[in-house]
N, C-alpha and C. Protein backbone atom coordinates (compact mmCIF):
# COMPACT_ATOMS: atom_id res chain seq x y z
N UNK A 1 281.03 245.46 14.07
CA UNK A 1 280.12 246.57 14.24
C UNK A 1 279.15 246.62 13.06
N UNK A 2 278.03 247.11 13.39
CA UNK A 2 276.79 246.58 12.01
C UNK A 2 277.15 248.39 11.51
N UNK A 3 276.86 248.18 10.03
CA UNK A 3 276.77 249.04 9.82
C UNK A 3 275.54 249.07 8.50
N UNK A 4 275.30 250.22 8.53
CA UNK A 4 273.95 251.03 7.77
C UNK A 4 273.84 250.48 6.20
N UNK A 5 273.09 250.11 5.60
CA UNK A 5 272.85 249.01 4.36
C UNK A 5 271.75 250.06 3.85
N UNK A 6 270.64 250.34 4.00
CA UNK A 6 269.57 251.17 3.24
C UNK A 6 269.83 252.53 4.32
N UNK A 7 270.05 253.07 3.45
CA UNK A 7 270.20 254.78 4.51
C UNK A 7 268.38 255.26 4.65
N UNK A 8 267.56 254.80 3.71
CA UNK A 8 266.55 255.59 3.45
C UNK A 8 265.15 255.17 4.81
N UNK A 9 265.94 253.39 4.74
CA UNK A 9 264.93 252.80 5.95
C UNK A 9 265.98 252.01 6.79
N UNK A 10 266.94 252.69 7.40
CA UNK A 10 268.12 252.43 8.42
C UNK A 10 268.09 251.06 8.51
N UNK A 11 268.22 250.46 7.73
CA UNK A 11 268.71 248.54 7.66
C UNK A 11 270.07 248.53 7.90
N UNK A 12 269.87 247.73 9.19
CA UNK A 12 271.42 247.47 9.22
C UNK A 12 271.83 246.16 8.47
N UNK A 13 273.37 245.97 8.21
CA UNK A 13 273.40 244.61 7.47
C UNK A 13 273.61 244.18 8.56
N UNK A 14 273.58 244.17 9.70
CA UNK A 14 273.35 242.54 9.98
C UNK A 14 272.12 241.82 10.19
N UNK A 15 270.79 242.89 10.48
CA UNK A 15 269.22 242.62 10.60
C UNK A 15 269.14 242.06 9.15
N UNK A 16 269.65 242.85 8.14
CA UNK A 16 269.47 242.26 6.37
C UNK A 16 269.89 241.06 6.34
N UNK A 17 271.03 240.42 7.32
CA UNK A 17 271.43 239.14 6.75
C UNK A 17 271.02 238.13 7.64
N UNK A 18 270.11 238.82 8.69
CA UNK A 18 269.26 237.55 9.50
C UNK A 18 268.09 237.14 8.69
N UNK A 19 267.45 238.58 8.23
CA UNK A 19 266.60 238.34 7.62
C UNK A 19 266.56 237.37 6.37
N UNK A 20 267.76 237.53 5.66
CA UNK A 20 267.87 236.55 4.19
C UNK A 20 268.58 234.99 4.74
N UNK A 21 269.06 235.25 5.95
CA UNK A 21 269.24 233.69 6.48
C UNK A 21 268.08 233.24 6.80
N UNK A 22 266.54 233.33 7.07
CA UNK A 22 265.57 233.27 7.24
C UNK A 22 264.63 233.16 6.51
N UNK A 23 264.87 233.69 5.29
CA UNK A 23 264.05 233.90 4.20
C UNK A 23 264.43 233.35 2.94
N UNK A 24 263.92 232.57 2.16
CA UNK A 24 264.56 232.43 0.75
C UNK A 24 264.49 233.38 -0.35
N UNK A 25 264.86 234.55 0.01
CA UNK A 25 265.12 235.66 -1.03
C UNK A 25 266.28 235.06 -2.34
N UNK A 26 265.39 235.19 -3.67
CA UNK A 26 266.56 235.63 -4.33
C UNK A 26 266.95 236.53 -5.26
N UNK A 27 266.26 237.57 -4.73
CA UNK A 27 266.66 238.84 -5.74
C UNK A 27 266.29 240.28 -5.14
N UNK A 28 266.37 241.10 -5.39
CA UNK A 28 265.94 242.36 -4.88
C UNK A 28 264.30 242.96 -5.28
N UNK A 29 263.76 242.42 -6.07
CA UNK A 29 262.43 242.10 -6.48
C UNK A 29 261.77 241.68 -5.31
N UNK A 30 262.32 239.76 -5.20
CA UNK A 30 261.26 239.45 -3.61
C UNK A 30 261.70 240.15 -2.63
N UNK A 31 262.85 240.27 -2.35
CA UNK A 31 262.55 241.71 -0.94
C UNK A 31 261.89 242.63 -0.89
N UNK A 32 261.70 243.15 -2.19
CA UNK A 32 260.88 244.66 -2.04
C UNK A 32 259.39 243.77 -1.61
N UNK A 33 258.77 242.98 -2.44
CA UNK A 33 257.49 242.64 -2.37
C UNK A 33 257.09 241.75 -0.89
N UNK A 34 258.42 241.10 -0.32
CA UNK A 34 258.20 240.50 0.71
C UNK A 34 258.24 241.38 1.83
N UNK A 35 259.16 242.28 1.96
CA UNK A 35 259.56 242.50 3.24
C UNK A 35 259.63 244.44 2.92
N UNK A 36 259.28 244.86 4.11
CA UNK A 36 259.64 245.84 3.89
C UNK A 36 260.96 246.73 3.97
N UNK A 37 261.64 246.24 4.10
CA UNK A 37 263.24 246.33 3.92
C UNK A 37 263.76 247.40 2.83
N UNK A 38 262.97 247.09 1.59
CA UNK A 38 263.86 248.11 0.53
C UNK A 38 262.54 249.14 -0.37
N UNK A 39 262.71 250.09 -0.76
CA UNK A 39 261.37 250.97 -1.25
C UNK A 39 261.89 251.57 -2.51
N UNK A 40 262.80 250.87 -2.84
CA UNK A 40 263.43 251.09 -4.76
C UNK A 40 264.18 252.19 -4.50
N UNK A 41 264.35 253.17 -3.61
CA UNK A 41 265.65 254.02 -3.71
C UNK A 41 266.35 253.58 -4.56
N UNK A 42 267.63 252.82 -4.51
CA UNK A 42 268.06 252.09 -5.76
C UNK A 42 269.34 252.85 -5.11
N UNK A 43 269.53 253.79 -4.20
CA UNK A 43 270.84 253.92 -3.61
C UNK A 43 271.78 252.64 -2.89
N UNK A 44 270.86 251.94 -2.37
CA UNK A 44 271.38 250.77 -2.13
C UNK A 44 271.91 249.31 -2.34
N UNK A 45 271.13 249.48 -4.13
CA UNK A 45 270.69 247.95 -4.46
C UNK A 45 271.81 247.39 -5.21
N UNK A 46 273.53 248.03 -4.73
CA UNK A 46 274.45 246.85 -4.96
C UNK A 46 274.40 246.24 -3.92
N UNK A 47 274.43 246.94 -2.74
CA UNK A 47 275.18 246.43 -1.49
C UNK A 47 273.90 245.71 -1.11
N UNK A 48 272.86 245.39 -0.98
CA UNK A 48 271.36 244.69 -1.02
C UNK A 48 271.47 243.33 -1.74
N UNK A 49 272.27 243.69 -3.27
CA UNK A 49 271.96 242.60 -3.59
C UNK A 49 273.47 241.42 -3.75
N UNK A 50 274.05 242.27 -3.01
CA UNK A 50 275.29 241.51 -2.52
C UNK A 50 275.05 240.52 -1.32
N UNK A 51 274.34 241.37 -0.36
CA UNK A 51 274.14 240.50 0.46
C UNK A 51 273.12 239.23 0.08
N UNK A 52 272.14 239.59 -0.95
CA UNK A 52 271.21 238.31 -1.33
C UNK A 52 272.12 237.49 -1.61
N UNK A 53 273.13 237.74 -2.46
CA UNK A 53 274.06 236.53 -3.36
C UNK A 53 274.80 235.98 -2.04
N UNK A 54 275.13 236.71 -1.12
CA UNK A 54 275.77 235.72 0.17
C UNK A 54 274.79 235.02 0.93
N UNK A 55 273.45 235.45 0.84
CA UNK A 55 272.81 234.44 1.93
C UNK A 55 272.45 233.16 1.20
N UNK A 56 272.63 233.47 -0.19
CA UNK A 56 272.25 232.45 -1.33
C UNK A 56 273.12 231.52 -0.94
N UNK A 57 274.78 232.02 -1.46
CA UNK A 57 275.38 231.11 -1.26
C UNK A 57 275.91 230.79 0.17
N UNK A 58 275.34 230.88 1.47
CA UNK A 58 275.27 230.43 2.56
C UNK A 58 274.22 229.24 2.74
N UNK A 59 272.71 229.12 2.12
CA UNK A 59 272.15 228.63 2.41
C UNK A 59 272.01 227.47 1.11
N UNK A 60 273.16 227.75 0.16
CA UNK A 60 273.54 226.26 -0.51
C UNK A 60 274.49 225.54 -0.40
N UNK A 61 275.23 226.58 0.84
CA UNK A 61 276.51 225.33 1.43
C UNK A 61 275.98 224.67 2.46
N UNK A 62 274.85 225.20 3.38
CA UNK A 62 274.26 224.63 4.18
C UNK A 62 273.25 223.90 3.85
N UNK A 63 272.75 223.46 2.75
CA UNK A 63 272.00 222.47 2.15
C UNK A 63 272.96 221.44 1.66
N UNK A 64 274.08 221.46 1.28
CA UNK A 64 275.18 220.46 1.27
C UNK A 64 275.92 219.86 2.06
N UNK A 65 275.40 220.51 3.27
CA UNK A 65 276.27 219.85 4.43
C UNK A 65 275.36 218.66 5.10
N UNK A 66 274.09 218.83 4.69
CA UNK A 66 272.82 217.79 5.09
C UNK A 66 273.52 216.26 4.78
């Protein structure tokens, strides 16, 4: 079940983690400037940048599997 990631702009994590499977985000910086996803609330930006560090390390196990 997805549940609620930015309360302020209703991101769900699982739209957040299509999006960073999609995107080469790596920090909470290029999200704000890329996407409109996060607006510095800063209520969110463990669980934000938790998920960056998993799509990170998703998309460098999947560059190793090449």
């Amino acid at each position: 079940m997805a549940e609620v990631v930015c309360l302020c702009n209703e991101i769900l994590d699982v739209d957040l983690r299509e999006y960073l499977d999609t995107h080469p985000i790596d920090s909470i910086e290029e999200l704000r400037e890329q996407a409109s996803i996060c607006n510095k609330c800063m209520q969110c930006q463990d669980l934000v940048e938790g998920e960056i560090y998993l799509a990170r390390q998703r998309r460098q196990h999947a560059a190793g599997q090449i």
